[in-house]
Protein backbone atom coordinates (compact mmCIF):
# COMPACT_ATOMS: atom_id res chain seq x y z
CA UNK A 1 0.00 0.00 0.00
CA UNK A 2 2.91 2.41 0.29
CA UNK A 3 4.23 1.90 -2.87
CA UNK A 4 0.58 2.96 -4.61
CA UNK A 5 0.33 6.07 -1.84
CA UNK A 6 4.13 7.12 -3.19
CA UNK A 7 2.48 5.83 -6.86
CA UNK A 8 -0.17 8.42 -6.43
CA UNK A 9 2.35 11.40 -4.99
CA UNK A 10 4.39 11.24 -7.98
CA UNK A 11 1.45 11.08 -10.53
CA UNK A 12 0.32 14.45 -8.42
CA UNK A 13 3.63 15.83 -8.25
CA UNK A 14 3.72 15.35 -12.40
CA UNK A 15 0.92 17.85 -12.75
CA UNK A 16 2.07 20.68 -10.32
CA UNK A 17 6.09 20.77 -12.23
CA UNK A 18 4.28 20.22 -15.69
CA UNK A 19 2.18 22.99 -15.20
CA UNK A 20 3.00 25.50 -12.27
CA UNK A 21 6.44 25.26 -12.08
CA UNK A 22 7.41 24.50 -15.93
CA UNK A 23 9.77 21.94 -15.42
CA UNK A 24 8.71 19.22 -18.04
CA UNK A 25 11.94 17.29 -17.47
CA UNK A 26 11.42 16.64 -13.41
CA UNK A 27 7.83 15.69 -14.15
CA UNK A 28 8.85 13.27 -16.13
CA UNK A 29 11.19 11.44 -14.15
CA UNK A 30 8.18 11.88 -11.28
CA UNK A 31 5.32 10.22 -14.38
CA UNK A 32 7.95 7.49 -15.07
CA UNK A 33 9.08 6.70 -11.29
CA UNK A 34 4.78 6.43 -10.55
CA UNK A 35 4.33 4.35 -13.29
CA UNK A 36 7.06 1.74 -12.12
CA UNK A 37 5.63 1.91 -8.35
CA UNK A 38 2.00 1.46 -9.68
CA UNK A 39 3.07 -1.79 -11.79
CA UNK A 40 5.25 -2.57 -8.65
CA UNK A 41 2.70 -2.18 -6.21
CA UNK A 42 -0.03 -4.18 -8.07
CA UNK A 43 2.04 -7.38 -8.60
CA UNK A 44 3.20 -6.95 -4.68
CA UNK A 45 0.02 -6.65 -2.81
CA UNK A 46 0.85 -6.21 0.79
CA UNK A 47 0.08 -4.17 3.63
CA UNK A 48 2.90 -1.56 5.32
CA UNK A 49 1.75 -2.74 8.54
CA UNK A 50 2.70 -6.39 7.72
CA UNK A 51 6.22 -5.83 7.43
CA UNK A 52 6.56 -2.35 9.53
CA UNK A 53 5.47 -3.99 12.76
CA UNK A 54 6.38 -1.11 14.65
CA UNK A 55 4.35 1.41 13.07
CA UNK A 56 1.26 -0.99 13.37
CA UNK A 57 0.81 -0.23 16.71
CA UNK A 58 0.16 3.28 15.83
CA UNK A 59 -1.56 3.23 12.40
CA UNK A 60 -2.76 -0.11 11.05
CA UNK A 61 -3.54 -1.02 7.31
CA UNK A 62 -6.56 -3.59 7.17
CA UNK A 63 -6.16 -3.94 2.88
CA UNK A 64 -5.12 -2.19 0.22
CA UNK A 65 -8.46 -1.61 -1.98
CA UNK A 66 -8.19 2.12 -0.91
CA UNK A 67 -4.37 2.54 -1.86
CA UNK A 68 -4.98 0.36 -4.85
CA UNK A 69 -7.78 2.64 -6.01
CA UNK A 70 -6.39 6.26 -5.27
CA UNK A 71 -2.97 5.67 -7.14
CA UNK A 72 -5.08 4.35 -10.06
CA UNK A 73 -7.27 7.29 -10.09
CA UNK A 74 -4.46 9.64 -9.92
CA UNK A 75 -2.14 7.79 -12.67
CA UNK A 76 -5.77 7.70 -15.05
CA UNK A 77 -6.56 11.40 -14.45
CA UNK A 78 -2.84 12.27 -15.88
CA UNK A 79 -2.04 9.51 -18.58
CA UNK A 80 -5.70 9.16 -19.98
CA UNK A 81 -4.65 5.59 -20.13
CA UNK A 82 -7.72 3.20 -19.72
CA UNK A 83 -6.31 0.53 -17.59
CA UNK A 84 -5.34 2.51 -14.69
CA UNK A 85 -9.18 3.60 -14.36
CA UNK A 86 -10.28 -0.07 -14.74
CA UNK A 87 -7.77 -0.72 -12.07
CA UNK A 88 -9.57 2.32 -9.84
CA UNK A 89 -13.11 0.69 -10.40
CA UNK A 90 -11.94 -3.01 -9.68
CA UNK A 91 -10.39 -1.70 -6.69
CA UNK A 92 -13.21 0.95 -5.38
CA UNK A 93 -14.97 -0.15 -2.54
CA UNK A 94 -18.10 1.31 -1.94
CA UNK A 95 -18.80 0.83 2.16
CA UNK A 96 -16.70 3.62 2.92
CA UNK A 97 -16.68 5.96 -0.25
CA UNK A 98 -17.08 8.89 2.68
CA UNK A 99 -13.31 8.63 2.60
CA UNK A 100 -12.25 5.59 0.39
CA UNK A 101 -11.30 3.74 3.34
CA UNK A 102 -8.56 5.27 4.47
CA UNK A 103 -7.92 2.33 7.18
């Protein structure tokens, strides 16, 4: 779930030094690097908590739907590309759409 969550950062990041700060080359590097940690993250599935045992007892991760959904959405809304949003809607889990989880 933390490598979708970075995923997501970097797809956001893209927009903001494509178009604010004019630096196509950076957002590049940031569109490529969320890319790899999207295609990463959905052949890893795992939960930070899982392996970061320590930070569990603070802030636990109960799946990854939310993650998994939110770095799809953000990758879709800046590539166009259709299999990041048919990632987002297998992903998309309706109980708590008040805040898409966010166990």
């Amino acid at each position: 779930d933390l490598a979708m969550e970075q995923a997501a950062a970097f797809a956001a990041g893209y927009l903001v030094f494509k178009d604010i700060c004019n630096d196509a080359s950076y957002a590049d590097t940031l569109l490529d690097n969320a890319k790899q940690l999207w295609e990463f993250a959905i052949a890893h599935q795992g939960k930070y908590s899982s392996s970061v045992t320590a930070a569990s007892g603070y802030y636990q991760s109960f799946n990854v739907t939310d993650e998994n959904c939110w770095g799809s959405l953000w990758l879709y809304k800046v590539t166009g590309e259709q299999k990041y949003l048919d990632e987002a809607k297998k992903y998309y889990d309706m109980a708590p759409d008040w805040g898409m989880s966010w166990d």
